[in-house]
PDB file of N, CA and C in Angstrom:
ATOM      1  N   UNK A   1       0.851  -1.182   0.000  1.00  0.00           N
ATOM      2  CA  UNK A   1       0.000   0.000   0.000  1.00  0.00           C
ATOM      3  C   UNK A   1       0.892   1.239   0.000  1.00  0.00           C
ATOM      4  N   UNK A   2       0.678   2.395  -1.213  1.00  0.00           N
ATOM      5  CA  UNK A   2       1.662   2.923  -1.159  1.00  0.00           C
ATOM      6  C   UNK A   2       0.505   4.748  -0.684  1.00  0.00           C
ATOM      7  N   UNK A   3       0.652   5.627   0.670  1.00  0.00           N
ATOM      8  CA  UNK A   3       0.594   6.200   1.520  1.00  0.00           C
ATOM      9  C   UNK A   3       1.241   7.414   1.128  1.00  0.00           C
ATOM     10  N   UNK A   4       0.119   8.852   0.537  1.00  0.00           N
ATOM     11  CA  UNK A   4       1.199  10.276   0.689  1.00  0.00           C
ATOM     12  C   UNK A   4       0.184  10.821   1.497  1.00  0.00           C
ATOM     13  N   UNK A   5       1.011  11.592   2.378  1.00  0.00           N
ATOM     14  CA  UNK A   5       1.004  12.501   3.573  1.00  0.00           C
ATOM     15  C   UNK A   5       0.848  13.965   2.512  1.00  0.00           C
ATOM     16  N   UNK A   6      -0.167  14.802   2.610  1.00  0.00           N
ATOM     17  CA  UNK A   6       0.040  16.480   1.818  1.00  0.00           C
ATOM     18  C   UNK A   6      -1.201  16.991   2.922  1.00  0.00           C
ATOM     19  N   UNK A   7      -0.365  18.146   3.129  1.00  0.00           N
ATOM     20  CA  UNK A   7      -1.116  19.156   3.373  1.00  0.00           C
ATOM     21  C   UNK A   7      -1.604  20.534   2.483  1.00  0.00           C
ATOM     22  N   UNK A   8      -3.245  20.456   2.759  1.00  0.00           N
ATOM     23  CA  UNK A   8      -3.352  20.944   1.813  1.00  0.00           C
ATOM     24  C   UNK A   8      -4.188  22.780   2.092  1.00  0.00           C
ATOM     25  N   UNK A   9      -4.768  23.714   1.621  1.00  0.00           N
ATOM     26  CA  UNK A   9      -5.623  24.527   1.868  1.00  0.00           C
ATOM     27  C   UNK A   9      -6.563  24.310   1.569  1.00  0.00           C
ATOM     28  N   UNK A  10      -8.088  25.072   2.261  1.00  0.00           N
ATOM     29  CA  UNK A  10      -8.613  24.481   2.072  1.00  0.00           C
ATOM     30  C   UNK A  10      -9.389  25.848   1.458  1.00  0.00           C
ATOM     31  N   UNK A  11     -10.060  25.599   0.020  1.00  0.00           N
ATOM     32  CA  UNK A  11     -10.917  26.235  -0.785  1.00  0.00           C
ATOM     33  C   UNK A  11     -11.603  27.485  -0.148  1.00  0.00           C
ATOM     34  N   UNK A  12     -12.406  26.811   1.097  1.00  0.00           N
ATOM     35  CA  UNK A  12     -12.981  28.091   1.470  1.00  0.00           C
ATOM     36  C   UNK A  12     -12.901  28.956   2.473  1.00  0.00           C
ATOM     37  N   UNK A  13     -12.125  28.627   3.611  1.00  0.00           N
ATOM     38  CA  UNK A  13     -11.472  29.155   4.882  1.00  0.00           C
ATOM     39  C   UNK A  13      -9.786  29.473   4.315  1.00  0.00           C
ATOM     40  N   UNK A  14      -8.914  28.948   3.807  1.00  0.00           N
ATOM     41  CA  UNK A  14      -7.848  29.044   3.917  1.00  0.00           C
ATOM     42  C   UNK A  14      -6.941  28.198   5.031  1.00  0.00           C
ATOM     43  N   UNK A  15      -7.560  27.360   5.807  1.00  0.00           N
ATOM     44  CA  UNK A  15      -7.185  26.670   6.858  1.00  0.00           C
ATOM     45  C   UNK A  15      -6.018  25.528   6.011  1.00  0.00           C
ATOM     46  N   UNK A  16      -4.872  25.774   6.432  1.00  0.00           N
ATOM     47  CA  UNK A  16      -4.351  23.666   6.479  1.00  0.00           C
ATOM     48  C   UNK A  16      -4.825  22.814   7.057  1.00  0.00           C
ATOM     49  N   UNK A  17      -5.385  22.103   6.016  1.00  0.00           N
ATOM     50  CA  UNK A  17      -5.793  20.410   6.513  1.00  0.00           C
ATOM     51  C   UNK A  17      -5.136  19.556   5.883  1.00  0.00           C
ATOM     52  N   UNK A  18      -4.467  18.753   7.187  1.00  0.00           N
ATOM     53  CA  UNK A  18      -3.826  17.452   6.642  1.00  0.00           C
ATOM     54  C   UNK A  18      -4.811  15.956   5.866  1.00  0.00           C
ATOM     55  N   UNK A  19      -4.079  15.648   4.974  1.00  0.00           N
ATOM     56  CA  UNK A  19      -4.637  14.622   4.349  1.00  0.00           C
ATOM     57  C   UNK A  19      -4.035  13.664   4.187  1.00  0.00           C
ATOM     58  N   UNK A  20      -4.511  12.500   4.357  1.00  0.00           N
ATOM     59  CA  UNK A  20      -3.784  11.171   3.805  1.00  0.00           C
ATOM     60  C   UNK A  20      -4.413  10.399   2.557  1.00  0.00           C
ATOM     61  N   UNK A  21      -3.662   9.937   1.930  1.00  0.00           N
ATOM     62  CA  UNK A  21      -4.045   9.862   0.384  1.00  0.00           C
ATOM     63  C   UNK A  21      -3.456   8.028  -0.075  1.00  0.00           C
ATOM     64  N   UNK A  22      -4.258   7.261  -0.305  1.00  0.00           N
ATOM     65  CA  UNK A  22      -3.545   5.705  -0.875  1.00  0.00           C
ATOM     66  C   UNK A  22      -4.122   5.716  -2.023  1.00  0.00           C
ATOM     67  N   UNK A  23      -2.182   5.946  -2.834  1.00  0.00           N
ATOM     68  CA  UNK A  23      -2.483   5.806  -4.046  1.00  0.00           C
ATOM     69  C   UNK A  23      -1.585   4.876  -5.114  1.00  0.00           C
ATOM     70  N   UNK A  24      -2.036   3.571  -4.295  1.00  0.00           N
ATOM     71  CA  UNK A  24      -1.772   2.201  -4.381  1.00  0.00           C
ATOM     72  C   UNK A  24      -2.948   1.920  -5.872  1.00  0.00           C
ATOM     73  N   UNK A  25      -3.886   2.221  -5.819  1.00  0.00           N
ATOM     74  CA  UNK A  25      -4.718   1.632  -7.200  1.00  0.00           C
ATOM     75  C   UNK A  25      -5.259   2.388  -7.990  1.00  0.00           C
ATOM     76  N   UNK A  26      -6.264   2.984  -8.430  1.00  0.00           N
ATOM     77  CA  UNK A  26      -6.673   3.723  -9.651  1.00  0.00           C
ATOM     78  C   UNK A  26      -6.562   5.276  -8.889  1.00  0.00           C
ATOM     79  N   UNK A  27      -6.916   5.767 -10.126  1.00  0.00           N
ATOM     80  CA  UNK A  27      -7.471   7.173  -9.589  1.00  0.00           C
ATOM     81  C   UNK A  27      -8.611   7.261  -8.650  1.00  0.00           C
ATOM     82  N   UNK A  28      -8.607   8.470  -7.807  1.00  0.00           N
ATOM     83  CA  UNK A  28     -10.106   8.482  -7.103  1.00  0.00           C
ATOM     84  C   UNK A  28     -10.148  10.184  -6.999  1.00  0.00           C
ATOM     85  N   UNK A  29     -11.647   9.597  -6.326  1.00  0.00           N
ATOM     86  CA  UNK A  29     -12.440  11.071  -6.360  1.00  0.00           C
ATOM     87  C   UNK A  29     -12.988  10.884  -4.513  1.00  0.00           C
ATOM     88  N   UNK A  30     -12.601  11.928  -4.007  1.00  0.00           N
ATOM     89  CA  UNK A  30     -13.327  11.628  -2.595  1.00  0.00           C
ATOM     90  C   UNK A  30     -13.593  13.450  -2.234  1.00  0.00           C
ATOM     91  N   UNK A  31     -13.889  13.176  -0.982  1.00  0.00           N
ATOM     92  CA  UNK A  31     -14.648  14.474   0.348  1.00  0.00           C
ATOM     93  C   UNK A  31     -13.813  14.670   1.309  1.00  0.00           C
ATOM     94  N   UNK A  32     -13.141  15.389   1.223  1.00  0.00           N
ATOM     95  CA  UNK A  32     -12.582  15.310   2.608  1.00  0.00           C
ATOM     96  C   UNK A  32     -13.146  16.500   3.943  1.00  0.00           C
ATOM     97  N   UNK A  33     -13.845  16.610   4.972  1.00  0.00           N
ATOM     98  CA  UNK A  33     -14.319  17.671   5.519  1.00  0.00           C
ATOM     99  C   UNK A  33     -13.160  18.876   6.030  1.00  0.00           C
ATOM    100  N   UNK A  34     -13.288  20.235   6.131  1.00  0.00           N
ATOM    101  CA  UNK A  34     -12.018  21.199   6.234  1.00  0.00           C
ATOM    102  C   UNK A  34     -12.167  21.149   7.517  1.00  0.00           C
ATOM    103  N   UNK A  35     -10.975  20.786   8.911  1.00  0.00           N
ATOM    104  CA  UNK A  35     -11.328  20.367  10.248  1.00  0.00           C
ATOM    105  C   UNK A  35     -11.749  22.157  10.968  1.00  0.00           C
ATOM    106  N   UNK A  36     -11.419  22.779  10.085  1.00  0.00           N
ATOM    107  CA  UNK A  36     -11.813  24.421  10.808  1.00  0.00           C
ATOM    108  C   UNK A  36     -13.784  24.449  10.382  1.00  0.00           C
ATOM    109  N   UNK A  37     -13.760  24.869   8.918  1.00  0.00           N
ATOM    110  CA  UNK A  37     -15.039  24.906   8.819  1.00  0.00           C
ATOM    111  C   UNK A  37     -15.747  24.278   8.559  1.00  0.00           C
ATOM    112  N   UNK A  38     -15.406  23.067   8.101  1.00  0.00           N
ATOM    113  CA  UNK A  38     -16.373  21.718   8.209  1.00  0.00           C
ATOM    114  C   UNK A  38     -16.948  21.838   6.732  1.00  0.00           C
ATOM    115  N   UNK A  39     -16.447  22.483   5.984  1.00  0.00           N
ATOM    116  CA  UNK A  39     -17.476  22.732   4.570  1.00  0.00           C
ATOM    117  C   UNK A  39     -16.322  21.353   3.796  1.00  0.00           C
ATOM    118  N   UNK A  40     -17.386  20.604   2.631  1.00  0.00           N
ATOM    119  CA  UNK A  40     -16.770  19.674   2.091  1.00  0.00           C
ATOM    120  C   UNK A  40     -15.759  20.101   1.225  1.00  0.00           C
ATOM    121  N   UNK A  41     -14.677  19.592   1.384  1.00  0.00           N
ATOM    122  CA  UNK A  41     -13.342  19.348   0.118  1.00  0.00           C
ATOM    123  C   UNK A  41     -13.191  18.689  -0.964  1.00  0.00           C
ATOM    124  N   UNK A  42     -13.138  18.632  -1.866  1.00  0.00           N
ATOM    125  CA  UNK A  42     -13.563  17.901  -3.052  1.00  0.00           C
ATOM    126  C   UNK A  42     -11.864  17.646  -3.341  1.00  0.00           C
ATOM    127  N   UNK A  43     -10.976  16.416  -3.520  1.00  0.00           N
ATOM    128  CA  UNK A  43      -9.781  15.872  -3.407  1.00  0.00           C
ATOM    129  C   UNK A  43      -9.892  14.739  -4.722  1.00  0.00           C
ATOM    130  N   UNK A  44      -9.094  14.852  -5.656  1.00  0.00           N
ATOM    131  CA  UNK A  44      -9.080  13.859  -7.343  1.00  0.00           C
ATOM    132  C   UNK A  44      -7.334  13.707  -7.086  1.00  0.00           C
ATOM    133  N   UNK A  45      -7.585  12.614  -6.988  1.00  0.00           N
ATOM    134  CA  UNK A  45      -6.154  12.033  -7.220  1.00  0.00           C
ATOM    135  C   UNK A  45      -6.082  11.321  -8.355  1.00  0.00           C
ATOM    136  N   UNK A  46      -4.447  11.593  -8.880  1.00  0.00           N
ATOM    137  CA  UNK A  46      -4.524  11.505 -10.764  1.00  0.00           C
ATOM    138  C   UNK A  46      -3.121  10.363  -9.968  1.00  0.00           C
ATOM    139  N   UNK A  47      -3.096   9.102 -10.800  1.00  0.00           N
ATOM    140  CA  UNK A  47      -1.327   8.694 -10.841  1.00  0.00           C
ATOM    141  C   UNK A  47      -0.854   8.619 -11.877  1.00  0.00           C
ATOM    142  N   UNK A  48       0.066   9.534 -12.260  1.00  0.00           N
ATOM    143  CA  UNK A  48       0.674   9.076 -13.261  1.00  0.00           C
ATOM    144  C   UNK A  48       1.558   8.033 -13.435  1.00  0.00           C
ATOM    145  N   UNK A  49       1.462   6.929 -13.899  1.00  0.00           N
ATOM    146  CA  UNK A  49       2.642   6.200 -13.852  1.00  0.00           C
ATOM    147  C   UNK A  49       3.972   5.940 -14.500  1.00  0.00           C
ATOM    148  N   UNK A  50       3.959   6.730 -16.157  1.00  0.00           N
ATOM    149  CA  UNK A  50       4.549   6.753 -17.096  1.00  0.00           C
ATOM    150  C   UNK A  50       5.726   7.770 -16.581  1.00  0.00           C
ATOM    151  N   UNK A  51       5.035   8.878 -15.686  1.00  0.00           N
ATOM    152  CA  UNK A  51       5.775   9.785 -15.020  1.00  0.00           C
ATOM    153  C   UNK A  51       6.400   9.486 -13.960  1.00  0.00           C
ATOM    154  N   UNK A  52       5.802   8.739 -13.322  1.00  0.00           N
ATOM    155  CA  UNK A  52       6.267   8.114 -11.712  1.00  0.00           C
ATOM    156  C   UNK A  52       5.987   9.198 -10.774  1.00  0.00           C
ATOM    157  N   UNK A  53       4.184  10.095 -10.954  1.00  0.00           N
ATOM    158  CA  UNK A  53       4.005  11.438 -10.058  1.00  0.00           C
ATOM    159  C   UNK A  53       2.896  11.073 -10.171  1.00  0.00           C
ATOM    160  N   UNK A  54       2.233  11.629  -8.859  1.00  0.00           N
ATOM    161  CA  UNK A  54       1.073  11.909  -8.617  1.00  0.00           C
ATOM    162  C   UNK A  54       0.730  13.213  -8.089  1.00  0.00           C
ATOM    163  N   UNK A  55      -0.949  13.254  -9.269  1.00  0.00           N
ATOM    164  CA  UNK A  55      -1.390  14.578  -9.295  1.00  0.00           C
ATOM    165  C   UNK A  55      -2.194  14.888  -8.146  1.00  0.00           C
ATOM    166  N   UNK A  56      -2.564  15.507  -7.296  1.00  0.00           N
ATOM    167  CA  UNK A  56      -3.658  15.981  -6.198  1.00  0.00           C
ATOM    168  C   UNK A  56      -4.499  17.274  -6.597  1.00  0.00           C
ATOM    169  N   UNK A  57      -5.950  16.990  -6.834  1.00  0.00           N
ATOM    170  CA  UNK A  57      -6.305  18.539  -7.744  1.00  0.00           C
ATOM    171  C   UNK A  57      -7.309  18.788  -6.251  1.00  0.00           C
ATOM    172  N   UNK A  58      -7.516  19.829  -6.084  1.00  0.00           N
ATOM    173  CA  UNK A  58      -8.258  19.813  -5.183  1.00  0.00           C
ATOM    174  C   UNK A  58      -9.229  21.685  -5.333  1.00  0.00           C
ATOM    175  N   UNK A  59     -10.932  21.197  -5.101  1.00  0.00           N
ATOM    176  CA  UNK A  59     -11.804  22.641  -5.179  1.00  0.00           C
ATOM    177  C   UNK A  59     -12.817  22.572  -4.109  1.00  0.00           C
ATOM    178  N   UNK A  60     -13.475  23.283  -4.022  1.00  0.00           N
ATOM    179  CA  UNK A  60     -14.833  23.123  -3.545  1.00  0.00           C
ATOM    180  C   UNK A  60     -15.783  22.680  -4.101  1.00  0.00           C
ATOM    181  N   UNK A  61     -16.436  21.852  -3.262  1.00  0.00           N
ATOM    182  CA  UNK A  61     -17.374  20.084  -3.589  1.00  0.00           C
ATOM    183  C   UNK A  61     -19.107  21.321  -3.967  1.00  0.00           C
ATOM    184  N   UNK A  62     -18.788  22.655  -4.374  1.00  0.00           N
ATOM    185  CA  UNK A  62     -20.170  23.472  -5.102  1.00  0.00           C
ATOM    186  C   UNK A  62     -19.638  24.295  -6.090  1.00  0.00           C
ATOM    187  N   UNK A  63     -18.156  23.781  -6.737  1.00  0.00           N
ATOM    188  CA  UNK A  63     -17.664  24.657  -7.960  1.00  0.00           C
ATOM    189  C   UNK A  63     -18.832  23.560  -8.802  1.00  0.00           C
ATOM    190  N   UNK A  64     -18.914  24.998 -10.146  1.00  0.00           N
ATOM    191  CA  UNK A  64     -19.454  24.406 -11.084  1.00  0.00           C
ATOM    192  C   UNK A  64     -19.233  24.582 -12.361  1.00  0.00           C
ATOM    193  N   UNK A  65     -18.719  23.984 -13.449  1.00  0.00           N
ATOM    194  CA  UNK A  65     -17.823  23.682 -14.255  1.00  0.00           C
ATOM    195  C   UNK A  65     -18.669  23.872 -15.017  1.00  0.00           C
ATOM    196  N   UNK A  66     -18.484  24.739 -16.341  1.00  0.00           N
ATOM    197  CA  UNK A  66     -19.258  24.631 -17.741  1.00  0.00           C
ATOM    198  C   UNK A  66     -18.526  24.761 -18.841  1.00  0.00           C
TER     199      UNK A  66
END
């Protein structure tokens, strides 16, 4: 199981919240809550493997994309 540690900001407070991230198998899409304001985090983890990097994109879980 391969385990990254990032800290990240968070969209709508500006707070650091730590995150832990296993990115041992595909890509994912998760929530993470911001531990200051509690509003949801929206966290997409990309692996590249060709690169040997992984991407962390991270917005607020009420952006809306057109």
């Amino acid at each position: 199981m391969d385990i990254l540690h990032k800290t990240i900001l968070c969209p709508f407070c500006g707070h650091p919240t730590h995150i832990t991230l296993d990115i041992s198998g595909e890509d994912q899409d998760d929530i993470e809550d911001c531990s200051n304001c509690c509003n949801p985090i929206h966290v997409q983890t990309h692996k590249d493997e060709l690169r040997n990097k992984v991407q962390v994109f991270i917005d607020a879980e009420d952006e809306q994309y057109y």
